[in-house]
N, C-alpha and C. Protein backbone atom coordinates (compact mmCIF):
# COMPACT_ATOMS: atom_id res chain seq x y z
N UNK A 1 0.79 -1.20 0.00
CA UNK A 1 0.00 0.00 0.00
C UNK A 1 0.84 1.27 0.00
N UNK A 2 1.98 1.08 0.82
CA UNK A 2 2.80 2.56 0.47
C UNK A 2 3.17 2.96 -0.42
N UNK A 3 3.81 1.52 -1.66
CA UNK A 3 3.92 2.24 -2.90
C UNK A 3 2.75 2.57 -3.47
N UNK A 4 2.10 2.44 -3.62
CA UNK A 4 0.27 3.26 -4.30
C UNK A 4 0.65 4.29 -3.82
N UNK A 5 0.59 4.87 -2.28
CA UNK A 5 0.51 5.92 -1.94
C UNK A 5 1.50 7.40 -2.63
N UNK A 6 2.73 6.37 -3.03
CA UNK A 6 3.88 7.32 -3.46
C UNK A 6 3.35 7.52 -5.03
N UNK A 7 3.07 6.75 -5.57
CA UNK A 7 2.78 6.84 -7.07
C UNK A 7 1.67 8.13 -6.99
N UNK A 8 0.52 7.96 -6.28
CA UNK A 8 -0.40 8.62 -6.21
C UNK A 8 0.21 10.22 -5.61
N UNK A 9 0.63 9.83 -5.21
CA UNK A 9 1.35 11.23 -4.52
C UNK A 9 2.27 12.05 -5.47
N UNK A 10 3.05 11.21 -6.15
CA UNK A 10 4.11 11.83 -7.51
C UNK A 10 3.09 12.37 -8.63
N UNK A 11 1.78 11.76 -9.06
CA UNK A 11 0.75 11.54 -10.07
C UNK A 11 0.33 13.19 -9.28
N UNK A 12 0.05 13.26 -8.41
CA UNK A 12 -1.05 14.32 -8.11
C UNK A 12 -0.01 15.54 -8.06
N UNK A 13 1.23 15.69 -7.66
CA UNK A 13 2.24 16.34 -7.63
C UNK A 13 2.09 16.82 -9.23
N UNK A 14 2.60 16.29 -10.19
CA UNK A 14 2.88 16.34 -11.22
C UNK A 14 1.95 17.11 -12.23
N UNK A 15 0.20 16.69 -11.93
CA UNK A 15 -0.92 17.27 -12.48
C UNK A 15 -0.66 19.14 -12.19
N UNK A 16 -0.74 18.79 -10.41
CA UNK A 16 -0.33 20.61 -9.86
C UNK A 16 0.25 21.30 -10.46
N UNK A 17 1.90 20.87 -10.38
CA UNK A 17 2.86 21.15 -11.96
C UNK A 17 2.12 22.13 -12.70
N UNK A 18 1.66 20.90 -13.17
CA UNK A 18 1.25 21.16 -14.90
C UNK A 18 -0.22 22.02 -15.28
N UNK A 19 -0.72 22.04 -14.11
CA UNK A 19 -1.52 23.09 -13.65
C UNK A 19 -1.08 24.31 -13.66
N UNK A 20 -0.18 24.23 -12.06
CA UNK A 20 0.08 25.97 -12.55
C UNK A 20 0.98 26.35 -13.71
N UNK A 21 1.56 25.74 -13.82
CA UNK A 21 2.19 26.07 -15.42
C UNK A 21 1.34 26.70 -16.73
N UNK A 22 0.38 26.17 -16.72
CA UNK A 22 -0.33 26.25 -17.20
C UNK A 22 -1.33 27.94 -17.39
N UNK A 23 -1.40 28.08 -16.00
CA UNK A 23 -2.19 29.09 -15.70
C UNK A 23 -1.14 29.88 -15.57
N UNK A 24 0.06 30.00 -15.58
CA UNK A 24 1.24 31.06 -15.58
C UNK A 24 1.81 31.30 -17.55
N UNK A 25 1.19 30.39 -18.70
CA UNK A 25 1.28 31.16 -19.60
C UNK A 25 2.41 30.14 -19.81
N UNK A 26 2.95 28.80 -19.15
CA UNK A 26 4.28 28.57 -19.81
C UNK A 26 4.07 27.81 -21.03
N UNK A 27 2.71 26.92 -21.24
CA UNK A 27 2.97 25.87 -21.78
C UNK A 27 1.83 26.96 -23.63
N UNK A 28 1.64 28.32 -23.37
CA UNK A 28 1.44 29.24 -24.02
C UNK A 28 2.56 29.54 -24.62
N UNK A 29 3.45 30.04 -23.62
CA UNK A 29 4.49 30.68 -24.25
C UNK A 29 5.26 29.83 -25.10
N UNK A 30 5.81 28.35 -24.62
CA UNK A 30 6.76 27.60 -25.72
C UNK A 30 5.89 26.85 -26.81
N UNK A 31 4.71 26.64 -26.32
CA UNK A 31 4.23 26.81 -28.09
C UNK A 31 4.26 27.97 -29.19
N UNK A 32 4.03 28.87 -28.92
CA UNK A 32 4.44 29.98 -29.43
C UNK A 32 5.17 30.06 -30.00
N UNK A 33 6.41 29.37 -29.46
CA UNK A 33 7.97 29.73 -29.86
C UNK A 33 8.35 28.54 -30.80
N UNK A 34 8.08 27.36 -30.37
CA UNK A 34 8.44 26.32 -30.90
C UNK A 34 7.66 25.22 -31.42
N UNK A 35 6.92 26.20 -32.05
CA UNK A 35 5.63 25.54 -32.86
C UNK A 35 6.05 25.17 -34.88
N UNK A 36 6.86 25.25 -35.18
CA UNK A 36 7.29 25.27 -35.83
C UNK A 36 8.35 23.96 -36.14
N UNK A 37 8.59 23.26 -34.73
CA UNK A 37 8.86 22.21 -34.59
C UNK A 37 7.90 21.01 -35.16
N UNK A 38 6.74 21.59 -35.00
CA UNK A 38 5.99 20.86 -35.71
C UNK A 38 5.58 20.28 -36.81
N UNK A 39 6.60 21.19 -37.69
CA UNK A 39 6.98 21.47 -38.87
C UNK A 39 8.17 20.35 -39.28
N UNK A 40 8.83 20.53 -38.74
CA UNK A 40 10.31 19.99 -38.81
C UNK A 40 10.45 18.59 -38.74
N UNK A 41 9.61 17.88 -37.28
CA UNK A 41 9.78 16.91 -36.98
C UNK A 41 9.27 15.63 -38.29
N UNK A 42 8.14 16.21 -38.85
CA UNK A 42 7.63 15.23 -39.52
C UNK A 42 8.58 14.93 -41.09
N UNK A 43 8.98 16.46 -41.17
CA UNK A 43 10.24 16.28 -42.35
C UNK A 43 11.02 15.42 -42.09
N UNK A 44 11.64 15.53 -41.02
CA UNK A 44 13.14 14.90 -40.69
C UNK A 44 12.82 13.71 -40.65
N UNK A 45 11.49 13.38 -40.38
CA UNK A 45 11.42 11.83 -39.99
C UNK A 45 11.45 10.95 -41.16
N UNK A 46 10.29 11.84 -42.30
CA UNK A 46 10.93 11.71 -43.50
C UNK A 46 11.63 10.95 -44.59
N UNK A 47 12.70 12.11 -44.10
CA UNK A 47 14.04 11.52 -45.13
C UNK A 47 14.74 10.43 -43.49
N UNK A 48 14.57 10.32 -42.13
CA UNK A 48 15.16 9.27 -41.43
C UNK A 48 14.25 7.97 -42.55
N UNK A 49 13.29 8.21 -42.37
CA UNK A 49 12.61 6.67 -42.80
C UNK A 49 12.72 6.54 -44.17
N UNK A 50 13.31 7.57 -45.18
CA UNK A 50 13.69 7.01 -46.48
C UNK A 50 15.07 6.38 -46.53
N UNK A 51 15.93 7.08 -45.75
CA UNK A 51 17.34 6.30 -45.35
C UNK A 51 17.47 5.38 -44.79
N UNK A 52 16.45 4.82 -44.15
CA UNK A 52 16.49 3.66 -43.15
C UNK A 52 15.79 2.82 -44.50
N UNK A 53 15.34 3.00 -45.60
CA UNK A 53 15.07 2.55 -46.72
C UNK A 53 13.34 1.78 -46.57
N UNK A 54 12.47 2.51 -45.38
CA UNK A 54 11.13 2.31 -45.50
C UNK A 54 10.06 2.39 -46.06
N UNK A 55 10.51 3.89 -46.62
CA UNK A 55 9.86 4.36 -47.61
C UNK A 55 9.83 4.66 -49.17
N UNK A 56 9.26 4.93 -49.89
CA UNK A 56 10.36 5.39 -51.50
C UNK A 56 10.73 6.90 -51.73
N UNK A 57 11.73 6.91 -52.71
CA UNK A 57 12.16 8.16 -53.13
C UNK A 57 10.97 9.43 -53.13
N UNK A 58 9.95 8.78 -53.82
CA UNK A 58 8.82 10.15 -54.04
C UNK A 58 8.77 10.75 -52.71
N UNK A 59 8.81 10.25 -51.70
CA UNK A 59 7.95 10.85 -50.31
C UNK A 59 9.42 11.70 -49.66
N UNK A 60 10.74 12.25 -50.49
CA UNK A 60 11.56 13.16 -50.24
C UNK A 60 10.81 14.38 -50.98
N UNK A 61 10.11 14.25 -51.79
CA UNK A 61 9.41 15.55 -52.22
C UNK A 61 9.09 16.53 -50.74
N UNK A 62 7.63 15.50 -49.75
CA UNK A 62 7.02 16.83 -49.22
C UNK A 62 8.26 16.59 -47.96
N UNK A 63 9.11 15.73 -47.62
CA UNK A 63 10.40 16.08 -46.64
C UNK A 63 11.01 17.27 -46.94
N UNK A 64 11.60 17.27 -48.19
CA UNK A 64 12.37 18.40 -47.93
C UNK A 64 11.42 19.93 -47.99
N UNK A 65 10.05 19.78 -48.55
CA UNK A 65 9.38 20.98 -48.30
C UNK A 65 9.09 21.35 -46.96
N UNK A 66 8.78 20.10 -45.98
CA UNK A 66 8.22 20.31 -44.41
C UNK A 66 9.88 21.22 -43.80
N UNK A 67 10.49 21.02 -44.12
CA UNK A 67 12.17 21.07 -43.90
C UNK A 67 12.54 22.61 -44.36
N UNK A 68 12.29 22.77 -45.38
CA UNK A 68 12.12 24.81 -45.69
C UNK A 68 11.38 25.39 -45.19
N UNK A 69 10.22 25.03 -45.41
CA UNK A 69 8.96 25.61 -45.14
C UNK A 69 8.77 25.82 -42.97
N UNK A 70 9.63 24.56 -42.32
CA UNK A 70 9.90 25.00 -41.21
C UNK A 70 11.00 26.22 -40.62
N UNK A 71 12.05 25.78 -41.74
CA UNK A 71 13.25 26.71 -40.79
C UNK A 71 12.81 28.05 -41.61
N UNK A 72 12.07 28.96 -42.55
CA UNK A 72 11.27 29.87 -42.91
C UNK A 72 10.70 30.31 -41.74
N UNK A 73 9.84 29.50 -41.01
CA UNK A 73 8.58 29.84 -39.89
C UNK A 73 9.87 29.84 -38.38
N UNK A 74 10.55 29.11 -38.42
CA UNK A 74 11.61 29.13 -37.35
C UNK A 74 12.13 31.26 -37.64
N UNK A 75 12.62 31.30 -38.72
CA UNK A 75 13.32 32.61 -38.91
C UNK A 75 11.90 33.47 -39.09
N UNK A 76 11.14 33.55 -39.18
CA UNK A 76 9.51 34.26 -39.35
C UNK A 76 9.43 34.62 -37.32
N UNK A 77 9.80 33.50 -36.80
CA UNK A 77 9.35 33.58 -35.26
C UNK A 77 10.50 34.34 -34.50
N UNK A 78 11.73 34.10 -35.22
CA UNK A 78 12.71 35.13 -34.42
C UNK A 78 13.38 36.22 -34.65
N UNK A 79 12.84 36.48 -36.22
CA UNK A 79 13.21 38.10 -36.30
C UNK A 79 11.62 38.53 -36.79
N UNK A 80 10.61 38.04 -36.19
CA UNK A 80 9.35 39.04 -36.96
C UNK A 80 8.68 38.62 -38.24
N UNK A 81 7.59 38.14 -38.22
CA UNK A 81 6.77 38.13 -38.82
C UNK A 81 6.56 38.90 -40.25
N UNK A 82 7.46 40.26 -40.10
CA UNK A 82 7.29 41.07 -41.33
C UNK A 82 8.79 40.89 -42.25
N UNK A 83 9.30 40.14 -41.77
CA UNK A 83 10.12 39.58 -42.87
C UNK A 83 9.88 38.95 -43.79
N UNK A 84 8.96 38.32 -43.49
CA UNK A 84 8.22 37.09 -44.89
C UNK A 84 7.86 38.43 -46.03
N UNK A 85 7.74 39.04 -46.25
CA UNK A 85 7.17 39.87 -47.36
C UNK A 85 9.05 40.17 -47.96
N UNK A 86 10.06 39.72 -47.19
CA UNK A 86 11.37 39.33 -47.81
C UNK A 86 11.77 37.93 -48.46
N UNK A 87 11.22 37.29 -47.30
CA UNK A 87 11.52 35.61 -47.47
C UNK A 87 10.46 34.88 -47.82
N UNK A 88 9.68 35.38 -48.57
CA UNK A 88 8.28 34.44 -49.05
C UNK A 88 8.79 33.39 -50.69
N UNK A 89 9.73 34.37 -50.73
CA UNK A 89 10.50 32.90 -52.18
C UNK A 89 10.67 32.00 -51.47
N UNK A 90 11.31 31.75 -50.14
CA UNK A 90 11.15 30.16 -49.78
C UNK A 90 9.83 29.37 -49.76
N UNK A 91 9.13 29.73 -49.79
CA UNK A 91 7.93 28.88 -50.66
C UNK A 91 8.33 28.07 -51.82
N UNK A 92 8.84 28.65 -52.37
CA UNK A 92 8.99 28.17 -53.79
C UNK A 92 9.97 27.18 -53.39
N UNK A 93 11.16 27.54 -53.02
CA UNK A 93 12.30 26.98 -52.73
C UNK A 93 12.22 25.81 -52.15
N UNK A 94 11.03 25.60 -51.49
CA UNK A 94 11.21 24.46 -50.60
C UNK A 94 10.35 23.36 -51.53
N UNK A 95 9.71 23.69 -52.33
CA UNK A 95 9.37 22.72 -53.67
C UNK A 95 10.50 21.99 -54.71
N UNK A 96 11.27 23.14 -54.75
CA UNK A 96 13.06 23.09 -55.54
C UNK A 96 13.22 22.38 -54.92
N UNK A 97 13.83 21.88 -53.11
CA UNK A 97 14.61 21.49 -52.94
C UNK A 97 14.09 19.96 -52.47
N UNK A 98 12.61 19.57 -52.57
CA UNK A 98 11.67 18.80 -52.73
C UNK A 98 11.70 17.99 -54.00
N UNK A 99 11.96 18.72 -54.94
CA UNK A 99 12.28 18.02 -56.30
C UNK A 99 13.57 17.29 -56.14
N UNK A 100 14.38 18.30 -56.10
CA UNK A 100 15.78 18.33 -56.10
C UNK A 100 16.17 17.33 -55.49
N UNK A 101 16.27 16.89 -53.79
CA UNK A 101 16.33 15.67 -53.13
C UNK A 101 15.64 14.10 -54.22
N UNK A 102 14.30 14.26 -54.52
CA UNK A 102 13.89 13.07 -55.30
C UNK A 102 14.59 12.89 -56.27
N UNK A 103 15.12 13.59 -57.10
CA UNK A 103 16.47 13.70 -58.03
C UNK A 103 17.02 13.06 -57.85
N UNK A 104 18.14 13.58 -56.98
CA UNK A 104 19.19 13.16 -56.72
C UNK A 104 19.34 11.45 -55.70
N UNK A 105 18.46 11.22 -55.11
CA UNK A 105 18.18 10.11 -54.25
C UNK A 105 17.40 8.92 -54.80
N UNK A 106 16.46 9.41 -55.86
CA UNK A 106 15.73 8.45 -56.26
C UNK A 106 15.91 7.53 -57.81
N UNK A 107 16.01 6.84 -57.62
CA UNK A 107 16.74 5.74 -58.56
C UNK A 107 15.76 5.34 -60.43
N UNK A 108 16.22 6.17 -61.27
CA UNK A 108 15.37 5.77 -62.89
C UNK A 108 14.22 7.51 -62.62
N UNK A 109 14.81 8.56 -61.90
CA UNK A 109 13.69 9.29 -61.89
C UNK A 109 14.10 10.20 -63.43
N UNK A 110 12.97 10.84 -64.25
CA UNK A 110 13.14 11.80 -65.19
C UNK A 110 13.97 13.08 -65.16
N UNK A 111 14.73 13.36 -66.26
CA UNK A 111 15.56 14.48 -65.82
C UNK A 111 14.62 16.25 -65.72
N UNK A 112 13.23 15.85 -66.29
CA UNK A 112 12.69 16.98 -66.17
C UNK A 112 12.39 17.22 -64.71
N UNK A 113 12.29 16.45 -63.86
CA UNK A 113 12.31 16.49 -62.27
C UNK A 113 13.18 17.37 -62.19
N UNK A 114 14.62 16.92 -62.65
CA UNK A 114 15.74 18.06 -62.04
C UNK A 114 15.62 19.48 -62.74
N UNK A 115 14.97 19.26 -63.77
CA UNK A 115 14.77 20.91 -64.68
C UNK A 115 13.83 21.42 -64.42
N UNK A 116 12.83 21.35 -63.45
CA UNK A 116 12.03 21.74 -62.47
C UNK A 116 12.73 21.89 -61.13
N UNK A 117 13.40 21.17 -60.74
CA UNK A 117 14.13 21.73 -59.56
C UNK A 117 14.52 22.82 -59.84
N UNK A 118 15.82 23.00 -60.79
CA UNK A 118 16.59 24.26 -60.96
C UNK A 118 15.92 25.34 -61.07
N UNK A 119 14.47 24.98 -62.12
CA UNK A 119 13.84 25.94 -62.90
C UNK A 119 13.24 26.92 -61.26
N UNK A 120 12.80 26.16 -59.99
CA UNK A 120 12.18 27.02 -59.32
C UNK A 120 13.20 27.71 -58.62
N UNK A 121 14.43 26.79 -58.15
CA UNK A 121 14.96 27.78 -57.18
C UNK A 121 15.51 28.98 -57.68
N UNK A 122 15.43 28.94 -59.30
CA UNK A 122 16.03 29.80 -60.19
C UNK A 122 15.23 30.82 -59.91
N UNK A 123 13.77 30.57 -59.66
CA UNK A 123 12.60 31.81 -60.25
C UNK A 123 12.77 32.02 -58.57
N UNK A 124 12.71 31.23 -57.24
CA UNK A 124 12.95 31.78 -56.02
C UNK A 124 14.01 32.93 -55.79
N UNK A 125 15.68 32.53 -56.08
CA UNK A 125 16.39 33.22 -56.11
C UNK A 125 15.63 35.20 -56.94
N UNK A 126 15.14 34.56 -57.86
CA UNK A 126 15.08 36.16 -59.19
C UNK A 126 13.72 36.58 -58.40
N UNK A 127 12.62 36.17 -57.48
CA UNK A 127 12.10 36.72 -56.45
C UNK A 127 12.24 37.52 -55.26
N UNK A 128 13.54 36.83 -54.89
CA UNK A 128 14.18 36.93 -53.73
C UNK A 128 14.45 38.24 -54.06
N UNK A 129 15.92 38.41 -54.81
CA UNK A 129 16.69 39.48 -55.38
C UNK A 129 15.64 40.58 -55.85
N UNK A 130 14.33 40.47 -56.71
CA UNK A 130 13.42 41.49 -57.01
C UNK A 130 12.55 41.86 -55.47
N UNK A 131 12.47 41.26 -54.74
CA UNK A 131 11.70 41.46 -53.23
C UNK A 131 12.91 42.27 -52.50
N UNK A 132 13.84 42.07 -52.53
CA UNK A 132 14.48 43.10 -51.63
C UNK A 132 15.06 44.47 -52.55
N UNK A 133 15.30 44.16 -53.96
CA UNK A 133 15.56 45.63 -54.92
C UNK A 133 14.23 46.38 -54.76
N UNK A 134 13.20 45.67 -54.51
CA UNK A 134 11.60 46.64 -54.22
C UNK A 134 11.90 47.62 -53.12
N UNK A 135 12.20 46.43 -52.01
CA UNK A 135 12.22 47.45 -50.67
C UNK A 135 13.52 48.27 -50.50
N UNK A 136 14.55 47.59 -50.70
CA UNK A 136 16.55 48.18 -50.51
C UNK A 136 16.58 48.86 -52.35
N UNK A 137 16.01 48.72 -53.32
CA UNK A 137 16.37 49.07 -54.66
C UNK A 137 16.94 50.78 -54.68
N UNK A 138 16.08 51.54 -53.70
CA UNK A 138 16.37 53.17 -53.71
C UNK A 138 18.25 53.17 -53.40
N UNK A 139 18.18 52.65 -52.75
CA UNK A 139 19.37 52.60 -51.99
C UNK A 139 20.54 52.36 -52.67
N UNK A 140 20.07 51.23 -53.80
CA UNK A 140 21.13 51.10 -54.44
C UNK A 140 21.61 52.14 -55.52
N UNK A 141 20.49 52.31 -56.40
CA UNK A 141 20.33 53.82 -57.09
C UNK A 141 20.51 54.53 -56.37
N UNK A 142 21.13 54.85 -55.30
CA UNK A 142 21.53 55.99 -54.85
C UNK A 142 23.25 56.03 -54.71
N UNK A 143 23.14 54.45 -54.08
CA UNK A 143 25.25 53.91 -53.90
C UNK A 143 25.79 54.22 -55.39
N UNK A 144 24.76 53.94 -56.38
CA UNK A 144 25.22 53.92 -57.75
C UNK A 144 25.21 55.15 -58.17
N UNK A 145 24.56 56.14 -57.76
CA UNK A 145 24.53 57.38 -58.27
C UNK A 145 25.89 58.42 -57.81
N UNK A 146 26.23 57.74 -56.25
CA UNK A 146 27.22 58.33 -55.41
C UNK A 146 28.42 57.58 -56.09
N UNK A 147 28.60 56.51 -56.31
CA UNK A 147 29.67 56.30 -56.98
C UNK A 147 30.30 56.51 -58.43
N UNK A 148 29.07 56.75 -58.91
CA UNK A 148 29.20 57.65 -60.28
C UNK A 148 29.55 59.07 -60.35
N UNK A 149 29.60 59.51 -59.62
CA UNK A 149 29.62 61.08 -58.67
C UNK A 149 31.05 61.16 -58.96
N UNK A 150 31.28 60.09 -58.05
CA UNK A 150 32.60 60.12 -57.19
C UNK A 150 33.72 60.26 -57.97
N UNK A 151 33.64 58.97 -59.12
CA UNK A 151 34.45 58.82 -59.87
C UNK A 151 34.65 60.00 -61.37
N UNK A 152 33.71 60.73 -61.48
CA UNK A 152 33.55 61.37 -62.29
C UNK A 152 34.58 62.56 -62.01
N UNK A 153 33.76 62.83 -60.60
CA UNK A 153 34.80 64.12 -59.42
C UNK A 153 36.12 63.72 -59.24
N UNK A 154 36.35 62.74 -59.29
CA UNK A 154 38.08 62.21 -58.70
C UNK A 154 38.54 61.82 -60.05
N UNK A 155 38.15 61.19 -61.09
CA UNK A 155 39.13 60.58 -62.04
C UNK A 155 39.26 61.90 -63.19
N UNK A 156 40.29 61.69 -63.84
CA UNK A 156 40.98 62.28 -64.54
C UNK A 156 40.08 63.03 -65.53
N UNK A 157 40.13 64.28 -65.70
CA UNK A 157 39.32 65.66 -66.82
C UNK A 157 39.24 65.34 -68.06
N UNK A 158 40.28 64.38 -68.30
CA UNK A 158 40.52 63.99 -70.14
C UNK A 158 39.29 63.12 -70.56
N UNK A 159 38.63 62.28 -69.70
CA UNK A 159 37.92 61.18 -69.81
C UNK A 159 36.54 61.94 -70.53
N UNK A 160 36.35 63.24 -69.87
CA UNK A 160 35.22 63.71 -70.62
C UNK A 160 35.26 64.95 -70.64
């Protein structure tokens, strides 16, 4: 009977715990944070269970997307939410690299698989680069305007 008593005693201990925890916002707060894990885990498991050779090549497609598409929402959760209107080509990217893995891993696959890989991370990248010349573009027309300045003012009178 004493051990019942201790079990019961650790059991009811433990609920309290998880009680006030609860009502103090903790088990709020690290979801919050690390919800995105949620994301991750099922990727990774994934490509574990295609390497452990359980599964087939096709099912590296949505792995490596769960796998971008998390560490995106990982970097979304720790610098801000309003970065994605920077980093929203990883969308794309994580389809690329979804292809790209079945490619390279999967055995008699078509080479248009891989010319779809390239083809997106190609159009991610030329997103990427046009998403931040939108927002940083003044800036550069301006480095470019100052360095055109510069050199005009400093290099030699003969030139023009």
């Amino acid at each position: 009977m004493p051990k019942n008593k201790f079990s019961a005693g650790i059991i009811l201990l433990l609920a309290g715990i998880i009680i006030v925890l609860g009502k103090w916002g903790v088990f709020g707060f690290l979801g919050s944070i690390f919800w995105p894990l949620l994301v991750l885990i099922p990727g990774i498991l994934i490509h574990v269970l295609y390497f452990g050779r359980l599964i087939p090549a096709v099912s590296l497609v949505p792995g490596g997307i769960l796998v971008v598409y998390s560490l995106l929402f990982i970097l979304c959760n720790i610098f801000g939410w309003d970065n994605l209107k920077y980093l929203w080509p990883m969308f794309i990217l994580g389809i690329a690299v979804g292809l790209y893995e079945y490619y390279m891993f999967g055995s008699g696959v078509p080479k248009v698989v891989w010319t779809s890989a390239i083809v997106l991370a190609a159009t991610a990248v030329l997103f990427f680069v046009l998403a931040l010349m939108w927002s940083w573009g003044i800036y550069l027309v301006a480095a470019l305007l100052i360095g055109a300045g510069a050199w005009l003012a400093l290099s030699n009178r003969k030139r023009y």
